[in-house]
Protein backbone atom coordinates (compact mmCIF):
# COMPACT_ATOMS: atom_id res chain seq x y z
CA UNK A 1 0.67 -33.89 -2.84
CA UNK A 2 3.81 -32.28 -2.44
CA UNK A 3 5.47 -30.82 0.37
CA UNK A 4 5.42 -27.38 1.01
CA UNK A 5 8.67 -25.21 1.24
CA UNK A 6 9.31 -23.48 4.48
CA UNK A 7 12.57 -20.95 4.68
CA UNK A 8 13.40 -20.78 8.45
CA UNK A 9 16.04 -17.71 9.49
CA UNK A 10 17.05 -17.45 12.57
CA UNK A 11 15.87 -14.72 14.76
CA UNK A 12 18.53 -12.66 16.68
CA UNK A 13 21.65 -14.41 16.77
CA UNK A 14 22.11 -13.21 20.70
CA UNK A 15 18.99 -15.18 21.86
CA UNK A 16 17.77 -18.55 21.54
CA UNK A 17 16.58 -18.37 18.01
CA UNK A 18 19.59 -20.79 17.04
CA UNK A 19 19.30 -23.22 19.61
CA UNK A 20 15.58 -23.39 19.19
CA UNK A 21 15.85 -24.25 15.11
CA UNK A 22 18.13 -26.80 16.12
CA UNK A 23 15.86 -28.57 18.35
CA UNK A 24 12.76 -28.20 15.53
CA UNK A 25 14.68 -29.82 13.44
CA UNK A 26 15.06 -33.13 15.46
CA UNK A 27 11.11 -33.26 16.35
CA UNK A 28 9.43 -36.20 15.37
CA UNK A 29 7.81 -35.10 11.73
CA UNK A 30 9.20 -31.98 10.82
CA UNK A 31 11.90 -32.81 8.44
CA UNK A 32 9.09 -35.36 7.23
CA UNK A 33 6.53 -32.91 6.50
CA UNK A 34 8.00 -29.75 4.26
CA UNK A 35 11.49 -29.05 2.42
CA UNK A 36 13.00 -26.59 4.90
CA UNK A 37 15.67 -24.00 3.47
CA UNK A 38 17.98 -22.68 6.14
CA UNK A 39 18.56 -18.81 5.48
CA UNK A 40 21.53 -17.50 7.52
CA UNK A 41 25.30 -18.01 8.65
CA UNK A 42 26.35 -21.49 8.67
CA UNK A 43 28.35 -20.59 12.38
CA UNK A 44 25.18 -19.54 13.14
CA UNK A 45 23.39 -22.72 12.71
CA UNK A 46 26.03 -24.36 13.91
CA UNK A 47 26.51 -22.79 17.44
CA UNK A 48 23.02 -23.51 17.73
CA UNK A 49 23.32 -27.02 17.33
CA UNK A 50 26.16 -26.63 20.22
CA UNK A 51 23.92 -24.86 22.25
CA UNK A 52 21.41 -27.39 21.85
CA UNK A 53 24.25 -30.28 22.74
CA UNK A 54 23.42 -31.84 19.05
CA UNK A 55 25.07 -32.26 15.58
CA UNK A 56 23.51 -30.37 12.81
CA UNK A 57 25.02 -31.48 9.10
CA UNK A 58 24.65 -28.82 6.57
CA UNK A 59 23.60 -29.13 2.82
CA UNK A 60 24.44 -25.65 1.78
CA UNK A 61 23.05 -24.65 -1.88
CA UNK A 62 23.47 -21.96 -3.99
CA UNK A 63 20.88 -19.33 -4.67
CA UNK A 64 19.81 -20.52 -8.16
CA UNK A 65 19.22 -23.51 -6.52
CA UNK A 66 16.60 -22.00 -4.18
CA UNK A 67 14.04 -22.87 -6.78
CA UNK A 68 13.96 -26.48 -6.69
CA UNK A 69 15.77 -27.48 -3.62
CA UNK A 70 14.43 -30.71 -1.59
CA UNK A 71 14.83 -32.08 2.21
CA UNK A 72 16.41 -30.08 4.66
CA UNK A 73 19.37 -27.34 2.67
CA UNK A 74 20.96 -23.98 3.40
CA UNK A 75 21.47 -21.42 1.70
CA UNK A 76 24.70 -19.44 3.24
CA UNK A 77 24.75 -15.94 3.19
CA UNK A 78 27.30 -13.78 5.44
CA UNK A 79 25.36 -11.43 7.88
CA UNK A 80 27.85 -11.23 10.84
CA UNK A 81 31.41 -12.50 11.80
CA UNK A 82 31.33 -14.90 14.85
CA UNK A 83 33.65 -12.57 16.84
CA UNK A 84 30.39 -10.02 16.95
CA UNK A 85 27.94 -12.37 17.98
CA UNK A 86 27.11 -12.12 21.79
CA UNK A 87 24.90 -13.95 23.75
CA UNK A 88 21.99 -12.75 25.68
CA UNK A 89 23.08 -8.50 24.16
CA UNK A 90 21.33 -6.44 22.14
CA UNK A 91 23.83 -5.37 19.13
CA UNK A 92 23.24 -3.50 16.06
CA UNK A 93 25.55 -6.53 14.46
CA UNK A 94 22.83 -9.23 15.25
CA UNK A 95 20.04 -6.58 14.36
CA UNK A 96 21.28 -6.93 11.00
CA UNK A 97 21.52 -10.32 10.76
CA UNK A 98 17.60 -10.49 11.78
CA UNK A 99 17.35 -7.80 9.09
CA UNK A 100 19.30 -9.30 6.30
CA UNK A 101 18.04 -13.10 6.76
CA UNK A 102 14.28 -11.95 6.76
CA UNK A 103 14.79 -9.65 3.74
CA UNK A 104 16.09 -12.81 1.91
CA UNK A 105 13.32 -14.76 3.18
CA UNK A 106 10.89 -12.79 1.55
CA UNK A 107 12.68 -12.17 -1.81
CA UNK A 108 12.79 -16.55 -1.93
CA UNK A 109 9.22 -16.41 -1.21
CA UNK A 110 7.98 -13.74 -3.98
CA UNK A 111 10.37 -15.53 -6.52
CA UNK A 112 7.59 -18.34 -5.78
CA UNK A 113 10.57 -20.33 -4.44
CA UNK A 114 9.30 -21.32 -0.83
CA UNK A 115 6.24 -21.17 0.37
CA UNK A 116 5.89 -20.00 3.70
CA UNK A 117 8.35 -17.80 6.45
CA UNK A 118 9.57 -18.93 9.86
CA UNK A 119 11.71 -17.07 11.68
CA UNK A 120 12.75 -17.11 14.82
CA UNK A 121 12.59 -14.33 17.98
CA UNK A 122 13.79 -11.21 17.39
CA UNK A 123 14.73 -8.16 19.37
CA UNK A 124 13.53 -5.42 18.42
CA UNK A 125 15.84 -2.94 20.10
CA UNK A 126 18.50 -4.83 18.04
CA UNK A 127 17.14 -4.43 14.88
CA UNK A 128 15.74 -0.52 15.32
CA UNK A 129 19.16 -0.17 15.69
CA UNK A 130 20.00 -1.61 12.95
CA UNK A 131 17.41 0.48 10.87
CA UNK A 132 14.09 -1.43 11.38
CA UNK A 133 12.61 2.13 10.82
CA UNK A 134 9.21 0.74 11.60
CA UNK A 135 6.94 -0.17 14.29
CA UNK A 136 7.35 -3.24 14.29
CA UNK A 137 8.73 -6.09 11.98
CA UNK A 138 5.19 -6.66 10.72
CA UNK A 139 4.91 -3.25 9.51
CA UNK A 140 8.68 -3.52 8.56
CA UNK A 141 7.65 -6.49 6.23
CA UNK A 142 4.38 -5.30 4.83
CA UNK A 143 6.75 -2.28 3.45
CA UNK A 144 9.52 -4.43 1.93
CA UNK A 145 7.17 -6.25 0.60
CA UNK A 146 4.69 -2.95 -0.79
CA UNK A 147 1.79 -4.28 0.65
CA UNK A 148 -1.00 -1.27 0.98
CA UNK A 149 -3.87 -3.55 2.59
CA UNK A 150 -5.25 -4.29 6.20
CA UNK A 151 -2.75 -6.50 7.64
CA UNK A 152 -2.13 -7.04 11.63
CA UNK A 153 -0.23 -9.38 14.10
CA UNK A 154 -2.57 -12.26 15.20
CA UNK A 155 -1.90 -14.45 18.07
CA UNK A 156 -2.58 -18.72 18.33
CA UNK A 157 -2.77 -20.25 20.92
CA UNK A 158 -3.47 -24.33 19.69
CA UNK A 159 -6.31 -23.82 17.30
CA UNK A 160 -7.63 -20.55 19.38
CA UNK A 161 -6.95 -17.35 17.10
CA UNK A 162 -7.00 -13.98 18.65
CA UNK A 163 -7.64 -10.58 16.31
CA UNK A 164 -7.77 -6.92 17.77
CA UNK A 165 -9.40 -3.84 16.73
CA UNK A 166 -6.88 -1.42 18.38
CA UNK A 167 -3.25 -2.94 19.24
CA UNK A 168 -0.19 -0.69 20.86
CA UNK A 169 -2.33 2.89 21.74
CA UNK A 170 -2.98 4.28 25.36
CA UNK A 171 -6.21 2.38 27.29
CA UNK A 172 -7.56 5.71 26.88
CA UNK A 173 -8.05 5.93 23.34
CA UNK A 174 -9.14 3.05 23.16
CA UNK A 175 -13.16 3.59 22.91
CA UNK A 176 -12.25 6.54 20.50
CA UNK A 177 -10.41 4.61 17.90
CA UNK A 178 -13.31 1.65 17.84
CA UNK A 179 -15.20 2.02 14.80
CA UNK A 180 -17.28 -0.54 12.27
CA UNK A 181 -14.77 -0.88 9.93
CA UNK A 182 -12.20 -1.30 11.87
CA UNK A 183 -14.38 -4.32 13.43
CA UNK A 184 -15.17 -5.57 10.33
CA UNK A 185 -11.12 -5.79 9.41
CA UNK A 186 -10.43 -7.52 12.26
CA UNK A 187 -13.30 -10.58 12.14
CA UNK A 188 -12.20 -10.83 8.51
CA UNK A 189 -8.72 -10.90 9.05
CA UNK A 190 -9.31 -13.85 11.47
CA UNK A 191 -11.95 -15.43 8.83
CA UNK A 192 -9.04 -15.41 6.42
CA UNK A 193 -6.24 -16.60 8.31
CA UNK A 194 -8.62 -19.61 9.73
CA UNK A 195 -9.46 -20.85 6.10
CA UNK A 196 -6.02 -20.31 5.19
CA UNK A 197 -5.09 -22.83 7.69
CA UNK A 198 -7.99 -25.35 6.86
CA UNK A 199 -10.80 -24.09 8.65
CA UNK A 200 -13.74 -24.18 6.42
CA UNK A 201 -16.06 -21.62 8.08
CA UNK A 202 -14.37 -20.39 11.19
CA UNK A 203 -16.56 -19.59 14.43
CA UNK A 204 -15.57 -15.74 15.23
CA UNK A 205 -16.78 -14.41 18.94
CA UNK A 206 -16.36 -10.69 19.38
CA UNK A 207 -15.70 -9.38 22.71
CA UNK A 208 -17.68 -6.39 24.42
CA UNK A 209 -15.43 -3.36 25.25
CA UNK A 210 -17.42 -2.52 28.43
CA UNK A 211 -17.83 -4.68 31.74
CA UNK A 212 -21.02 -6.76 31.26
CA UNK A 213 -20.77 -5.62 27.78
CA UNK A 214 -22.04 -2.77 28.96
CA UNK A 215 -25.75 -4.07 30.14
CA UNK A 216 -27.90 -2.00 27.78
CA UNK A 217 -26.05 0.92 27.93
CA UNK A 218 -26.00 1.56 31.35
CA UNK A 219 -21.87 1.33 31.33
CA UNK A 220 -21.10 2.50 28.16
CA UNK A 221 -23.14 2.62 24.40
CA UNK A 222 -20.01 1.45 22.38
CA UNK A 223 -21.86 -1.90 22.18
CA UNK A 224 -25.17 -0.74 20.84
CA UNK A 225 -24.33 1.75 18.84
CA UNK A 226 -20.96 0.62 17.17
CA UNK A 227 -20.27 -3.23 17.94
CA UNK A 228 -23.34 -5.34 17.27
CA UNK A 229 -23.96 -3.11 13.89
CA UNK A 230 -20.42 -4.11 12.79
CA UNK A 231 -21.05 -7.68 13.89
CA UNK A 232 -24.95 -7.75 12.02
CA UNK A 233 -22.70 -6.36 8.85
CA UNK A 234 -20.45 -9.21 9.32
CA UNK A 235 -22.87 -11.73 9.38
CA UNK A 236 -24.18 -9.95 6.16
CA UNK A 237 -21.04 -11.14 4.88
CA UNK A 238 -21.52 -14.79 5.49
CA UNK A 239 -19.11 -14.69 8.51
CA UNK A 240 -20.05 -17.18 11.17
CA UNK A 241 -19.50 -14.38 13.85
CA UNK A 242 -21.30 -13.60 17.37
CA UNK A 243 -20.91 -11.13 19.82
CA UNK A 244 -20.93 -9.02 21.69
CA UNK A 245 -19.71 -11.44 24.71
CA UNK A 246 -18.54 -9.74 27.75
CA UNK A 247 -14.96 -9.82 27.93
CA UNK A 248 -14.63 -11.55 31.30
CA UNK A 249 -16.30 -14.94 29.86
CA UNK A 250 -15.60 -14.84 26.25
CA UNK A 251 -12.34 -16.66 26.90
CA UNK A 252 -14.31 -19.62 28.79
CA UNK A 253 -16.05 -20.30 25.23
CA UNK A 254 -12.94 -20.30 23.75
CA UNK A 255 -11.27 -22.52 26.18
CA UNK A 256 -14.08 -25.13 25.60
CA UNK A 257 -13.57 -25.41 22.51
CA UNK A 258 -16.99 -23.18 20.82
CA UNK A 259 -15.12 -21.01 18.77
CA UNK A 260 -12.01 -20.69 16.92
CA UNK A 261 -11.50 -17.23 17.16
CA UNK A 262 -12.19 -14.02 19.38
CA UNK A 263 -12.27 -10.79 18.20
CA UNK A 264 -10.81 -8.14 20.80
CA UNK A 265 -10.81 -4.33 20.91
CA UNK A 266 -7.59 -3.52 22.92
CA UNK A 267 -4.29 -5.21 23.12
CA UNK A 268 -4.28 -7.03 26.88
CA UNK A 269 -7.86 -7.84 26.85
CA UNK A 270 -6.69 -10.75 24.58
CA UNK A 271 -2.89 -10.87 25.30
CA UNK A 272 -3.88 -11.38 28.87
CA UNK A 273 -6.21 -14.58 28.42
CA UNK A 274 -4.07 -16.28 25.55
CA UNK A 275 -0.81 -16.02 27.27
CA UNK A 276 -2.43 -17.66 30.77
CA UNK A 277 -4.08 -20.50 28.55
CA UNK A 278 -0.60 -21.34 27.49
CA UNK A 279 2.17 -18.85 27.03
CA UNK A 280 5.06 -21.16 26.32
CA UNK A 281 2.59 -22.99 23.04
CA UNK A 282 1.71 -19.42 21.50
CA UNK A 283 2.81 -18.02 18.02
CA UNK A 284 2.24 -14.74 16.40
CA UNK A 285 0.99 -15.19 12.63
CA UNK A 286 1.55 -12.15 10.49
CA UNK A 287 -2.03 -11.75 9.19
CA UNK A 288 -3.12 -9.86 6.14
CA UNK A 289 0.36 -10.57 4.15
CA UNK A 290 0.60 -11.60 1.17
CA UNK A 291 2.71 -14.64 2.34
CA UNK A 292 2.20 -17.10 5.17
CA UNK A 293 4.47 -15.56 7.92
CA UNK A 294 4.76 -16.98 11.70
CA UNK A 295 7.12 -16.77 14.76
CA UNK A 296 6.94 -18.37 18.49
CA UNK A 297 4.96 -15.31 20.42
CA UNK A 298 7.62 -15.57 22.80
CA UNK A 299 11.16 -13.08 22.87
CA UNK A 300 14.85 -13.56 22.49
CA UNK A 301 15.05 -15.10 26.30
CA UNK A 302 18.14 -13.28 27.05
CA UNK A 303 17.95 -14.90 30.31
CA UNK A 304 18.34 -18.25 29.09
CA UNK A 305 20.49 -17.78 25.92
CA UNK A 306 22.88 -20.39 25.36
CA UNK A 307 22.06 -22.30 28.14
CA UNK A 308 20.00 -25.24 26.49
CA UNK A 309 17.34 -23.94 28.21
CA UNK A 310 14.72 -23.19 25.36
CA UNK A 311 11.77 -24.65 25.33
CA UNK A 312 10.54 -25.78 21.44
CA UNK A 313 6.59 -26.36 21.77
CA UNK A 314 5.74 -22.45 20.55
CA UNK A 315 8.35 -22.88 17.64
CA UNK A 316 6.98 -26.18 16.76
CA UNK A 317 3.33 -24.81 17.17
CA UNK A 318 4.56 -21.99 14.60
CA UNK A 319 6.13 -24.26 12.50
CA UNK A 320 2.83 -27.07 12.33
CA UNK A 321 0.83 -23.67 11.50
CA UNK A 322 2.28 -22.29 8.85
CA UNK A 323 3.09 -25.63 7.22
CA UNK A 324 -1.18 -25.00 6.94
CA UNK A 325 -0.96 -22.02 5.70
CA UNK A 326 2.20 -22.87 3.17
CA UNK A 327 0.16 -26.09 2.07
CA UNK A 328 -3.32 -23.60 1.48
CA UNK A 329 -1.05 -20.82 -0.15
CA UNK A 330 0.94 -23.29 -2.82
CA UNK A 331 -2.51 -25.15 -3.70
CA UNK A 332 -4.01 -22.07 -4.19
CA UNK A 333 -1.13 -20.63 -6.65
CA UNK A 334 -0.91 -23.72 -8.53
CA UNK A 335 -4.59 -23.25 -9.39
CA UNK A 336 -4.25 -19.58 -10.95
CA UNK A 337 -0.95 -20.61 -12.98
């Protein structure tokens, strides 16, 4: 089998994302495991290797070389002079870096000439700035990319997947924007993503909305009347899905180890539980594109920038992911060539 191709860019050039590449690239196995392209500045790469306190050699390529390239290369393309980067500051100059590298990123993967994204942290104050015009980089990418289906950040923790129905809207519209569909989307999105990683059928549990999930009604009907329907048309489906668990134990199945997903209806009522399980180990998976996409859940750590103070595990959990997901999405292209 061969190895898949991961293109790693990195991140906001004021944060760690640097110094963090720089220590992936010394873990035990990684260098082993895929061909990794370098996308980005080679100053950049370097002063990330200095941040780290480590030597990082170079094998820059040329873009028609993209297709066929082996080991660890880089391909070199000028995004910022090193007189604008500054640590641990937003600047529309390292916005644009973040911009430009991912852009190039996902032209080498639809030429069909990697196979999965990494990229490190990015600030997203930086690149608005820098004309993000989007909500977010996930909807930024879906656009470059002209992708018109469901799509929607998911967060890992280990092998623990978390979907929501609503994401970044006010707790109080939340009940009025839960609907069967958008269930449905979100246990299939999480379905998906699992068996694009290597899980053959996925164990999905869907959270209540309402305390006790709302004990017959008596605290709210959102469960009777809108989320077991959606979860009895999922199971229609063949999805190994059950719900709906009250919110404040759900996570205690997951933590054991019964399920591989949960299925949320507002933003914290999973952010809350995955980031206590293990905040510095999570990554954010950009589910529903076309291409395998992933990033350490964690920010730019202004705090800590340039300090050799970054801590690898969620970059390595990202990276161990989507060399899953790369491995799944090159099989599955060789076989409709």
């Amino acid at each position: 089998m061969s190895r898949p191709r991961i293109v790693i860019v990195p991140g906001d050039p004021s944060g760690i994302g640097p110094e963090l590449v720089a220590k992936l690239l010394i873990q035990n196995g990684v260098k082993e495991a895929a061909n990794i392209l370098l996308v980005g500045d080679a100053h950049l790469w370097q002063r990330g290797a200095e941040q780290a306190k480590m030597e990082l050699e170079l094998t820059t390529i040329s873009e028609d070389q993209t297709a066929y390239f082996t080991g660890c290369a880089h391909l070199d393309i000028n995004t910022i002079d090193p007189k604008d980067v500054e640590v641990a500051k937003v600047t529309v100059a390292s916005g644009t870096t973040a911009l430009r590298c991912l852009d190039k990123a996902m032209d080498l993967a639809v030429a069909g000439n990697v196979d999965g994204i990494l990229f490190a942290p990015f600030n997203k104050a930086a690149m608005t700035s820098a004309g993000l015009n989007a909500e977010d980089e996930h909807r930024y990418m879906a656009r470059y990319l002209g992708f018109k289906g469901y799509h929607s950040e998911i967060n890992v923790l280990d092998d623990l997947m978390t979907t929501r129905v609503t994401s970044h809207i006010g707790l109080k519209d939340v009940a009025a924007n839960i609907n069967e569909q958008g269930i449905f989307r979100a246990v299939q999105l999480a379905d998906q993503t699992l068996q694009r990683a290597g899980k053959t059928r996925p164990s999905i549990a869907v959270a209540a909305l309402n305390p006790h999930a709302g004990d017959n009604g008596k605290f709210g009907r959102e469960e009777i009347d809108i989320i077991e329907p959606a979860i009895r048309y999922c199971q229609s489906k063949q999805m190994n899905v059950s719900g709906p668990w009250p919110s404040d134990t759900v996570f205690l199945k997951a933590k054991r180890g019964e399920v591989d997903a949960v299925v949320t209806m507002y933003h914290d009522q999973g952010q809350i539980a995955i980031k206590l399980l293990g905040f510095e180990r999570g990554v954010t998976v950009a589910g529903g594109l076309p291409l395998p996409i992933a990033t350490p859940a964690h920010g730019t750590a202004f705090d800590i920038a340039g300090q050799n103070k970054a801590n690898v595990s969620a970059i390595r959990q990202a990276f161990d992911l989507l060399l899953r997901m790369a491995t799944t999405h090159s099989e599955t292209n060789r076989k409709t060539v």
